[in-house]
Protein backbone atom coordinates (compact mmCIF):
# COMPACT_ATOMS: atom_id res chain seq x y z
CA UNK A 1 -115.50 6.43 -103.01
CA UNK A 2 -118.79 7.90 -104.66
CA UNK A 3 -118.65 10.94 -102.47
CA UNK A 4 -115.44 13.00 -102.28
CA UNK A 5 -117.23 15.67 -100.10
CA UNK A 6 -119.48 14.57 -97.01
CA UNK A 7 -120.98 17.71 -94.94
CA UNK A 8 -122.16 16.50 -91.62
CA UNK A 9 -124.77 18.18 -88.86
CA UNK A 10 -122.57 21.28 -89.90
CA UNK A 11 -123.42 24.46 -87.81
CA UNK A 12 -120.90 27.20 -88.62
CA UNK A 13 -120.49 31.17 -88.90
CA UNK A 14 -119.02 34.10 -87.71
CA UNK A 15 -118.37 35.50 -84.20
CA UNK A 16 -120.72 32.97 -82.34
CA UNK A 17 -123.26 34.05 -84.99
CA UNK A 18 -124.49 31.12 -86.17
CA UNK A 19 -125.23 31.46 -89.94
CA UNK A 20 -125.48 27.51 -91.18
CA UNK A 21 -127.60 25.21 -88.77
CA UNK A 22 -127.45 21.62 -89.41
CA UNK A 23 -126.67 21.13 -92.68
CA UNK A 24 -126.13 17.80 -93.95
CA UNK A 25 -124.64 17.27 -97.21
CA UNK A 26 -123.13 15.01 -100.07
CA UNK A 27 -121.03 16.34 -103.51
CA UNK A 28 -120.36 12.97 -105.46
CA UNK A 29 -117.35 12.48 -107.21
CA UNK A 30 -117.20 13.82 -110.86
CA UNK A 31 -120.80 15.75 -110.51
CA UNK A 32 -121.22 19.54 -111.13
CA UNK A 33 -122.81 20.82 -108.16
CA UNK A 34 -124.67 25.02 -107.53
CA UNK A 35 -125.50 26.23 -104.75
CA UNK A 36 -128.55 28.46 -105.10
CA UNK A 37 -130.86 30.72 -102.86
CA UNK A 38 -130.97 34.25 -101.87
CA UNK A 39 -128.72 36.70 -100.64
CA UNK A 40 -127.36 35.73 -97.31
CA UNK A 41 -129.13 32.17 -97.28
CA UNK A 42 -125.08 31.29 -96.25
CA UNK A 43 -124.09 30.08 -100.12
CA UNK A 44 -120.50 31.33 -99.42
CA UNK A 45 -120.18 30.31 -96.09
CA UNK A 46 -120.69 26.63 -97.06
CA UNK A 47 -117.89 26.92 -99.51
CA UNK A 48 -115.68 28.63 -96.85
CA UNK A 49 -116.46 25.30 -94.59
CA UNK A 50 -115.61 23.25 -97.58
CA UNK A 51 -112.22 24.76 -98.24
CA UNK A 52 -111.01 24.49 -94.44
CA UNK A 53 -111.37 28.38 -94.53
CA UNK A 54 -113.73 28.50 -92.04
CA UNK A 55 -114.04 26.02 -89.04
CA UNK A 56 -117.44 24.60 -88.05
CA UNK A 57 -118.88 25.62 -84.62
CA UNK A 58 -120.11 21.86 -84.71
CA UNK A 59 -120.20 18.74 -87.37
CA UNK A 60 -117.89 17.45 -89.46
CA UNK A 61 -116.47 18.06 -92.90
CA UNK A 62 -114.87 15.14 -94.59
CA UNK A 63 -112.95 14.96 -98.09
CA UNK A 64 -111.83 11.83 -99.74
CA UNK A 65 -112.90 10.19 -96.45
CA UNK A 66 -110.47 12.23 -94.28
CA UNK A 67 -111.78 15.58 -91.90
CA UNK A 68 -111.02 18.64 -93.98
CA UNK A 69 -109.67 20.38 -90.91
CA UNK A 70 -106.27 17.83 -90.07
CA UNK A 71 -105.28 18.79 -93.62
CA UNK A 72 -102.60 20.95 -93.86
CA UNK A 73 -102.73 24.02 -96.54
CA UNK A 74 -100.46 22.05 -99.21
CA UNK A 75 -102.03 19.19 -98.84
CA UNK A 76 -105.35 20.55 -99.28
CA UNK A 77 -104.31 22.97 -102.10
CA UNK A 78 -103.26 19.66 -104.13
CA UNK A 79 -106.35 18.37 -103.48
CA UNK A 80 -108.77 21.54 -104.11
CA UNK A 81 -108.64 24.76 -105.63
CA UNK A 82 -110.97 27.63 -104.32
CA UNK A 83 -111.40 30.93 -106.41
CA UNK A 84 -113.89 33.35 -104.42
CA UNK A 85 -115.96 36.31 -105.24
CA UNK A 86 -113.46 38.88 -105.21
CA UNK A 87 -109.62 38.57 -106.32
CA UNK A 88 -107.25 41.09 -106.30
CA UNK A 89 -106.92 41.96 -110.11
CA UNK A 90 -105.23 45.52 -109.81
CA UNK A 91 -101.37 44.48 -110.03
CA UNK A 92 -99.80 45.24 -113.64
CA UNK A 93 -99.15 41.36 -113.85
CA UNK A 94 -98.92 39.84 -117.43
CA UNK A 95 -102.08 36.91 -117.65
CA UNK A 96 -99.54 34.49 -117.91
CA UNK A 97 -97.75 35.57 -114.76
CA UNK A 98 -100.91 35.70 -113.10
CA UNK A 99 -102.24 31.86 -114.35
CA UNK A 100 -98.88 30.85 -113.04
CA UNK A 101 -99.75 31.98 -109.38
CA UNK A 102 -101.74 28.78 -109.12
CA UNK A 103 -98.93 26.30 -109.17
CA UNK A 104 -97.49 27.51 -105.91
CA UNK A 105 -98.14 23.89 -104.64
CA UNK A 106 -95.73 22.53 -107.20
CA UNK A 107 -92.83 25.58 -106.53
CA UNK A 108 -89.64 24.84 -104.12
CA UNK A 109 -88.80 27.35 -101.11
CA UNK A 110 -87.78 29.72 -104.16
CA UNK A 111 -90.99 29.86 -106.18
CA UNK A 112 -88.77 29.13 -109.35
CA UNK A 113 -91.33 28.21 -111.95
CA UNK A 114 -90.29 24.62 -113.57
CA UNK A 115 -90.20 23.35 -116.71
CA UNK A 116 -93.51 21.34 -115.91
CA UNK A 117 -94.97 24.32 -114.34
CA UNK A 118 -94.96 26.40 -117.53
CA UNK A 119 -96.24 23.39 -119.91
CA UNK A 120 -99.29 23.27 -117.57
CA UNK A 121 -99.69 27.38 -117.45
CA UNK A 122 -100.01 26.79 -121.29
CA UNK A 123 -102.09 23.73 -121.23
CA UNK A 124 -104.40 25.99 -119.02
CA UNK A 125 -104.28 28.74 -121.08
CA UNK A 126 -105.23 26.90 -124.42
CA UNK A 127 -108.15 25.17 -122.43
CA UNK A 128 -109.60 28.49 -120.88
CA UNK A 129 -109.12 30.11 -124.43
CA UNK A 130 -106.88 32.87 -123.27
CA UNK A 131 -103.85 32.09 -125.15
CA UNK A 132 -104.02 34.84 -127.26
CA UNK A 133 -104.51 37.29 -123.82
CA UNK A 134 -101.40 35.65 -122.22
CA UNK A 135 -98.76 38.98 -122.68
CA UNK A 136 -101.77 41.34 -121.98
CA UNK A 137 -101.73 43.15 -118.70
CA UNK A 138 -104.23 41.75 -116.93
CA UNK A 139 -105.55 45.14 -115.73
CA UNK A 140 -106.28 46.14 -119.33
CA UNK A 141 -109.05 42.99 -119.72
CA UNK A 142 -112.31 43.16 -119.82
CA UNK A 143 -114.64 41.38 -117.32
CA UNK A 144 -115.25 38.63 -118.79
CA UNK A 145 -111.43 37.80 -120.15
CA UNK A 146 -110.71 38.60 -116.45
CA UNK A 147 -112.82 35.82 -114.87
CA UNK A 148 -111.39 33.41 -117.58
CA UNK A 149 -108.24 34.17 -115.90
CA UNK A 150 -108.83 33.96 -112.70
CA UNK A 151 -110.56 30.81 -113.80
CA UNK A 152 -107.14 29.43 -115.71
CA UNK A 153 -105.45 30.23 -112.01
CA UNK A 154 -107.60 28.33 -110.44
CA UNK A 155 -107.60 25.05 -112.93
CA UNK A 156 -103.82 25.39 -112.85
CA UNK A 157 -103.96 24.26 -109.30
CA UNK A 158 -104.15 20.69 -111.05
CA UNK A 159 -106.93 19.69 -108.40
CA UNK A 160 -109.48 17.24 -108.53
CA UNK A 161 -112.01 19.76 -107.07
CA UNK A 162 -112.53 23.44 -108.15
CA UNK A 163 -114.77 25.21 -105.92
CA UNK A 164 -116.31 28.65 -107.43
CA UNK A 165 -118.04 31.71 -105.56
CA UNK A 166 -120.41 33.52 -108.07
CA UNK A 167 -117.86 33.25 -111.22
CA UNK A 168 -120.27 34.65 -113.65
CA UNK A 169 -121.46 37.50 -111.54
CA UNK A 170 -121.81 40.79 -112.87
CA UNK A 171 -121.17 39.02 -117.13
CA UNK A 172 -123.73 40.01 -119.88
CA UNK A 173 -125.15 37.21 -120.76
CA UNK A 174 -122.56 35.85 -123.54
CA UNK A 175 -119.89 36.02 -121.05
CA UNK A 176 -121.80 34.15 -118.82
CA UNK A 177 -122.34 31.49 -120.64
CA UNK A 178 -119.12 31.37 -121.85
CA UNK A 179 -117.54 30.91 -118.46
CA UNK A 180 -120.80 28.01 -117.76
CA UNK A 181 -119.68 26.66 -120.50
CA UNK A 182 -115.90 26.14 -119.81
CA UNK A 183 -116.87 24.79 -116.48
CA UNK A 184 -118.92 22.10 -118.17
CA UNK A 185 -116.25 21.18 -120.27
CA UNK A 186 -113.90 21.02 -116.88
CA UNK A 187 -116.69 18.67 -115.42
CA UNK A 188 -117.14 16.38 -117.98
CA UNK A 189 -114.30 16.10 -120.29
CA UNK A 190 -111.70 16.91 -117.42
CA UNK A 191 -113.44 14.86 -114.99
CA UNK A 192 -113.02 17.75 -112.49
CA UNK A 193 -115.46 17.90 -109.65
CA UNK A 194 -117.37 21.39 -109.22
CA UNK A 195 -119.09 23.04 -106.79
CA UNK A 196 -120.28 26.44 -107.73
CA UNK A 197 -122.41 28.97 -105.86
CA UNK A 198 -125.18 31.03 -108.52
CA UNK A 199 -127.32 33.97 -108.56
CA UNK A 200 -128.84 32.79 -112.04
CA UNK A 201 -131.47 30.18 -111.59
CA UNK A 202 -131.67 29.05 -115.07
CA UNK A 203 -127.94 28.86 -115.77
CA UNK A 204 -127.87 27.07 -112.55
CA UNK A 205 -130.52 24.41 -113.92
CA UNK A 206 -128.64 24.75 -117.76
CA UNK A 207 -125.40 23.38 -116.71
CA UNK A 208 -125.64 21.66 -113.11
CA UNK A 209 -126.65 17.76 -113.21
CA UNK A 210 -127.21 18.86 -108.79
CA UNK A 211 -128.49 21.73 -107.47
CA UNK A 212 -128.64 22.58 -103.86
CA UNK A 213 -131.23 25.32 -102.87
CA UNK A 214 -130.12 27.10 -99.73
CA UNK A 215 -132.54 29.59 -97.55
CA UNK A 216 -131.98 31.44 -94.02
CA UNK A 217 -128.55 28.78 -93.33
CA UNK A 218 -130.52 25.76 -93.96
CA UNK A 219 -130.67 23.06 -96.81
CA UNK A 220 -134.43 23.77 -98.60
CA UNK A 221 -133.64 20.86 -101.09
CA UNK A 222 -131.35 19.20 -103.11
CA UNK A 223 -131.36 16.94 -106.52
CA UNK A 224 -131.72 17.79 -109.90
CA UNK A 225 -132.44 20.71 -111.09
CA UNK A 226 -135.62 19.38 -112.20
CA UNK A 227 -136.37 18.21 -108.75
CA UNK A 228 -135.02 21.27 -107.34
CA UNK A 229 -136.17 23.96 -109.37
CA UNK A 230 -139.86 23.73 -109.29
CA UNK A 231 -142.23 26.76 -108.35
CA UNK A 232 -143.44 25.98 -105.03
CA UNK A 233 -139.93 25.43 -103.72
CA UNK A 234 -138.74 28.67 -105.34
CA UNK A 235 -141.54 30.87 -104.95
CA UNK A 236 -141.19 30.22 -100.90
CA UNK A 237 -137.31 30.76 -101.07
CA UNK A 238 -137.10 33.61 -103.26
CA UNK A 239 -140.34 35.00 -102.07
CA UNK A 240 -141.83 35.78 -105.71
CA UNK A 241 -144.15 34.54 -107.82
CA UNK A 242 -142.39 32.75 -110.91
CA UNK A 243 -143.72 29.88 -113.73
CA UNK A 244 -141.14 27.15 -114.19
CA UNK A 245 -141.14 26.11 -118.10
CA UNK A 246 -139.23 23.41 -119.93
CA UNK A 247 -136.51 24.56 -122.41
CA UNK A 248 -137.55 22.59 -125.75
CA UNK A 249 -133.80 22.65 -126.70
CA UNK A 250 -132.25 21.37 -123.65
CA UNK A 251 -135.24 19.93 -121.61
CA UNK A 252 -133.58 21.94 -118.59
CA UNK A 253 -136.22 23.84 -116.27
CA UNK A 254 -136.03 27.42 -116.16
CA UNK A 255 -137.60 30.12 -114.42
CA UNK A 256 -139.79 32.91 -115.53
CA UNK A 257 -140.46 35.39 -113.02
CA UNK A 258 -143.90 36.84 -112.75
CA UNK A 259 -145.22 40.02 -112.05
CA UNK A 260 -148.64 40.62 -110.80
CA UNK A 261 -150.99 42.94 -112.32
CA UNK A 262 -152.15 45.86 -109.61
CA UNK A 263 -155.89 45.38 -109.00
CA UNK A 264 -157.63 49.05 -110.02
């Protein structure tokens, strides 16, 4: 099946408040998908549809060729792993203990850790290059070791999809791209499927192969983020005037914005 995810005439939100309206929408197996657009365009409200979090006022929302809803929560937690904006990082747990949180799927009525559950903590571990971190406290880390955590938690799900809300938010820029970067390597030498919601336009268009530009609940576009991320598109979305440039290294788009001069 080409596309594991398969949004269809979705209208969904909050207290009859309709905040998506009609969205139609494909994630292809294996592809590294971000969600882009402003603040409150309804980026983490598609995810929350995705992950059965949040049911649709209307439309349907498929995985592997099965509605997303008639799963029930183990099923769908073997099938997709979900870490959102904010998690709960003020318990004294040691980063192992915390990593190991993610294979409640795998635990018995006991949530006795296994032999196979602690190989794939430190599998994890090694991959999201926290080994070292693993008897640190996790409230004693930094931001950016913390999001590699929470990122190891989340991979440790052993899912095919890993879904992400903003999980560079708030990094200087080396720790952003070091958590881009790990995702890649998820994506393409994992074959994990991602979908990923960003602030960053040119990190989005650096390390997605599909971008999906969201504004006021609706789809604006979709493709790559060379189709995606050109000016007139953003400049409407993001209301701003910006010049979209070609990185020489990469041949990536990214986006400059531009600030007027004030007329005397």
């Amino acid at each position: 099946m080409k596309n594991i995810i398969e949004l269809k005439n979705i209208s969904a939100g909050y207290h009859k408040t309709e905040i998506l309206k009609n969205i139609g929408l494909d994630i292809r197996r294996g592809s590294f998908t971000g969600i882009i657009g402003r603040n409150g365009a309804g980026k983490s409200t598609l995810l929350k549809v995705i992950c059965g979090l949040l049911k649709p006022f209307s439309g349907t929302a498929v995985l592997n060729g099965k509605n997303i809803n008639s799963y029930s929560k183990k099923e769908f937690a073997l099938t997709t792993a979900f870490m959102p904006q904010n998690v709960d990082t003020s318990m004294p747990f040691s980063v192992e203990s915390f990593v190991m949180f993610g294979r409640y799927p795998y635990m018995n009525a006991f949530k006795i850790p296994s032999k196979k559950d602690y190989e794939a903590v430190a599998e994890v571990m090694e991959t999201a290059g926290i080994m070292d971190l693993r008897k640190r406290n996790i409230c004693e880390l930094s931001g950016g070791e913390k999001q590699r955590v929470l990122i190891a938690q989340t991979i440790a799900q052993g899912t095919e999809i890993l879904i992400f809300d903003e999980p560079a938010s708030h990094l200087d820029i080396g720790s952003q791209s070091d958590i881009m970067r790990l995702l890649r390597i998820l994506n393409e030498k994992h074959n994990k499927t991602i979908v990923v919601t960003l602030h960053d336009l040119n990190a989005a268009g650096e390390f997605c192969d599909t971008l999906v530009l969201m504004d006021s609940g609706k789809i604006k576009n979709t493709g790559s983020p060379q189709e995606v991320l050109n000016y007139k598109d953003i400049e409407e979305v993001y209301k701003t005037t910006v010049i979209v440039k070609t990185n020489p290294i990469s041949n990536k788009p990214y986006v400059i914005p531009v600030t007027k001069k004030s007329e005397d």
